[in-house]
C-alpha atoms as a PDB file:
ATOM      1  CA  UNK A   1      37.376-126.993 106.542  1.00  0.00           C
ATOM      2  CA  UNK A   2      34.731-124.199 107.949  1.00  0.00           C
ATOM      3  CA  UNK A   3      34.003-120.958 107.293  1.00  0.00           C
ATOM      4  CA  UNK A   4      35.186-120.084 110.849  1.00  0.00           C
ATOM      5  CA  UNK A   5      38.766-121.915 110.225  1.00  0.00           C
ATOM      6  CA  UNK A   6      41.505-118.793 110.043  1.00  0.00           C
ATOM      7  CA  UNK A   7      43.441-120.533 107.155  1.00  0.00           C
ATOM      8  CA  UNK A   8      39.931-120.912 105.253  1.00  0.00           C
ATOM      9  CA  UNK A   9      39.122-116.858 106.094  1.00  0.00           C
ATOM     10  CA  UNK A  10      42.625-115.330 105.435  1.00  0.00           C
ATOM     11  CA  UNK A  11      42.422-117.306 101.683  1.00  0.00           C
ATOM     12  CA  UNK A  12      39.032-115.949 101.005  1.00  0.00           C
ATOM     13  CA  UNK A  13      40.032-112.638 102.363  1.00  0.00           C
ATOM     14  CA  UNK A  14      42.950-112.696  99.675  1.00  0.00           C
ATOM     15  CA  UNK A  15      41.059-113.648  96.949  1.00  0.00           C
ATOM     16  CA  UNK A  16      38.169-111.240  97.282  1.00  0.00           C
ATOM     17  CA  UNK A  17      40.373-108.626  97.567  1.00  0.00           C
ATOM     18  CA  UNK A  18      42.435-109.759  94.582  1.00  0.00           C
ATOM     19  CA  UNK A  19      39.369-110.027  92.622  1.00  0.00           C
ATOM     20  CA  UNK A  20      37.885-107.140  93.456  1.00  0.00           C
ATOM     21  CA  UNK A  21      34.405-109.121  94.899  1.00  0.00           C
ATOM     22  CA  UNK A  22      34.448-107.987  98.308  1.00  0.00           C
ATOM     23  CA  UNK A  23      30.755-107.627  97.794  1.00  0.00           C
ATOM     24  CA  UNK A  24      30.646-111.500  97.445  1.00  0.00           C
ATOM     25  CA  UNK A  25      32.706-112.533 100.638  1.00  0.00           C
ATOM     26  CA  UNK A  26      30.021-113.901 102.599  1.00  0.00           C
ATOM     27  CA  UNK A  27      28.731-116.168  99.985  1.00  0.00           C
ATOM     28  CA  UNK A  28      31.997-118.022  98.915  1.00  0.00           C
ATOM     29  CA  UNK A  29      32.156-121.118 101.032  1.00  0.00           C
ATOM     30  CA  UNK A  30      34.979-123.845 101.536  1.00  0.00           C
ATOM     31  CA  UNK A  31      32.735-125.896  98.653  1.00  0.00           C
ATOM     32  CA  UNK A  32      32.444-123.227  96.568  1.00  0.00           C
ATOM     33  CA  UNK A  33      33.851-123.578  92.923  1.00  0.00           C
ATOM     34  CA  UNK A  34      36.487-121.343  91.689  1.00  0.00           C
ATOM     35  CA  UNK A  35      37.724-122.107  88.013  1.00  0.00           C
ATOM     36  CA  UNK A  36      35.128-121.788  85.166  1.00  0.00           C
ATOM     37  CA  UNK A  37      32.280-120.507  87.939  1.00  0.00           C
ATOM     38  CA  UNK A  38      33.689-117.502  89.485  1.00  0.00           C
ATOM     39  CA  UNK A  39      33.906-115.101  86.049  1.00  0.00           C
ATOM     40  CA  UNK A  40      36.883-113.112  87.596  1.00  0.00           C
ATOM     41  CA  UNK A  41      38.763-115.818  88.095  1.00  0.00           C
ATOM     42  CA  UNK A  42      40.870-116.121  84.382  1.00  0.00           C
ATOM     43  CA  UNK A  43      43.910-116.999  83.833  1.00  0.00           C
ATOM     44  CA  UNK A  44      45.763-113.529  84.769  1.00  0.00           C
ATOM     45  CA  UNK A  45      43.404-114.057  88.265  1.00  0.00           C
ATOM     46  CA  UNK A  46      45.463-116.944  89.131  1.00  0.00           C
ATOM     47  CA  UNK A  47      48.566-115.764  88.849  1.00  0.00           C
ATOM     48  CA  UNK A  48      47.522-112.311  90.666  1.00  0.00           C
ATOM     49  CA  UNK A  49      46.208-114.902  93.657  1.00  0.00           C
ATOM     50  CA  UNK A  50      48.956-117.008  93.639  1.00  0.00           C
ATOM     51  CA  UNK A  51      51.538-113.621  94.215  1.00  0.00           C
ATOM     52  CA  UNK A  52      49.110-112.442  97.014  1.00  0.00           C
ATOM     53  CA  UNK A  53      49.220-115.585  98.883  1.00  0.00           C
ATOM     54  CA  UNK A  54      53.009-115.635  98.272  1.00  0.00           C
ATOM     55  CA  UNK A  55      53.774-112.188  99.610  1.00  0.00           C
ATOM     56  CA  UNK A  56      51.056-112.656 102.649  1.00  0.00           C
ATOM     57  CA  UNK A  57      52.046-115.543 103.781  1.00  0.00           C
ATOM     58  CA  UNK A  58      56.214-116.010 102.789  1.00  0.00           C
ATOM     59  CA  UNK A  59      55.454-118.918 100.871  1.00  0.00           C
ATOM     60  CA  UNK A  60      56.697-119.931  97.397  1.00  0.00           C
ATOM     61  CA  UNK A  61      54.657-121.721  94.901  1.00  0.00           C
ATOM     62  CA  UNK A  62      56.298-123.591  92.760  1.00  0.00           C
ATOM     63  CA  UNK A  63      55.013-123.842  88.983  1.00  0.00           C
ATOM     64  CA  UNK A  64      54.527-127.404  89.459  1.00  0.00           C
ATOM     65  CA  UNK A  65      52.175-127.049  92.301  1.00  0.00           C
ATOM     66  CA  UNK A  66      50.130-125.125  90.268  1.00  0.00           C
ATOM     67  CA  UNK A  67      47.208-127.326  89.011  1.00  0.00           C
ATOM     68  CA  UNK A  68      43.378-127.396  88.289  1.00  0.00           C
ATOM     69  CA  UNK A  69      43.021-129.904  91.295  1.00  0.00           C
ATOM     70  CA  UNK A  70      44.367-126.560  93.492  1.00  0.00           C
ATOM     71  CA  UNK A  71      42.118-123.734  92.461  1.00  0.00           C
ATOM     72  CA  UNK A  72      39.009-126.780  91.846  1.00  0.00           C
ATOM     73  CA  UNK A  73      37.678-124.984  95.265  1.00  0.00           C
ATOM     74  CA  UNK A  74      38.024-122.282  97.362  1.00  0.00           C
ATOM     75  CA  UNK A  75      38.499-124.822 100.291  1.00  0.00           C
ATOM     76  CA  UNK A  76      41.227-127.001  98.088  1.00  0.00           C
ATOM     77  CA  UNK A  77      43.452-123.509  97.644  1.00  0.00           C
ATOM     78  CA  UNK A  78      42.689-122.896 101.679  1.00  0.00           C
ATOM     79  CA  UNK A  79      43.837-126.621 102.383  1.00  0.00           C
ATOM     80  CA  UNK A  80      46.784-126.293  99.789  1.00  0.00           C
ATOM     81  CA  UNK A  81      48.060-123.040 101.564  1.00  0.00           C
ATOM     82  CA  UNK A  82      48.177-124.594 105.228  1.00  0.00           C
ATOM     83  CA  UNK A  83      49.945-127.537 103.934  1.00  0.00           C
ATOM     84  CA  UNK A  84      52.650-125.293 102.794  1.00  0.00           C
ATOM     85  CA  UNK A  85      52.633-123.273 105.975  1.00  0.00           C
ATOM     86  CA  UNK A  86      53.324-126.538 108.254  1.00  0.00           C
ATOM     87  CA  UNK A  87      56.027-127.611 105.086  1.00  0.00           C
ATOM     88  CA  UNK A  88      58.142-124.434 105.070  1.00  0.00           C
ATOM     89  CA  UNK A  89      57.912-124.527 109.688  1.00  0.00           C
ATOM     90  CA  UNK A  90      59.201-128.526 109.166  1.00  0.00           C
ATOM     91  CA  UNK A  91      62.123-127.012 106.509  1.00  0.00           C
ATOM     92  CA  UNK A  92      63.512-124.286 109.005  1.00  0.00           C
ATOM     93  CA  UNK A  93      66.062-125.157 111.349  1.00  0.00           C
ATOM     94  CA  UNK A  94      65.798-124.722 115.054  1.00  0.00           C
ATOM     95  CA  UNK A  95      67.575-121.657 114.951  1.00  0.00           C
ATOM     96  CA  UNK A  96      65.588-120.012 112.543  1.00  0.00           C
ATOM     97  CA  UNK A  97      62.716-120.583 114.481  1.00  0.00           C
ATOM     98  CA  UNK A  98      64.022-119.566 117.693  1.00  0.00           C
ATOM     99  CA  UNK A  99      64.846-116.474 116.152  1.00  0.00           C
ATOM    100  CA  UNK A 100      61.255-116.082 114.583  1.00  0.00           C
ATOM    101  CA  UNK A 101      59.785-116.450 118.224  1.00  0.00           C
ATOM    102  CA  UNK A 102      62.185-113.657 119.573  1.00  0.00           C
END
């Protein structure tokens, strides 16, 4: 995953803003550590990420999904958040997503 890969900007675009380190955006890669190396990001960070991606994208995380393997990177979270994107298109039925496209 790039830093030109729309998944990989949206997620960094959430989490700056949900941080507050818009400042920082340029600098945070698809490599670049998240827990225990980005100081904002505590435990109340998480959840406040995890709502934002939620309510952007119509996804639900499940508390299970929730892991250190998820937030290890910023590009692990962007790869994690596709995944569910192409999940919840294969769960809807055809007429769900014909009415979507209308």
């Amino acid at each position: 995953m790039n830093v030109t890969n729309p998944m990989f900007s949206e997620v960094r675009e959430i989490l700056t803003k949900t941080l507050g380190i818009e400042d920082r955006v340029d600098s945070l890669t698809p490599a670049t550590p998240l827990l225990d190396s980005v100081p904002e990001f505590d435990s109340m960070a998480v959840l406040k990420v995890i709502l934002a991606i939620e309510e952007h994208f119509g996804l639900t995380i499940e508390d299970d999904e929730v892991t250190g393997e998820l937030f290890e990177t910023l590009g692990t979270l962007s790869a994690f958040v596709e995944q569910k994107l192409v999940e919840s298109e294969d769960d809807r039925n055809p007429n769900e997503l014909k009415a979507a496209q209308e």
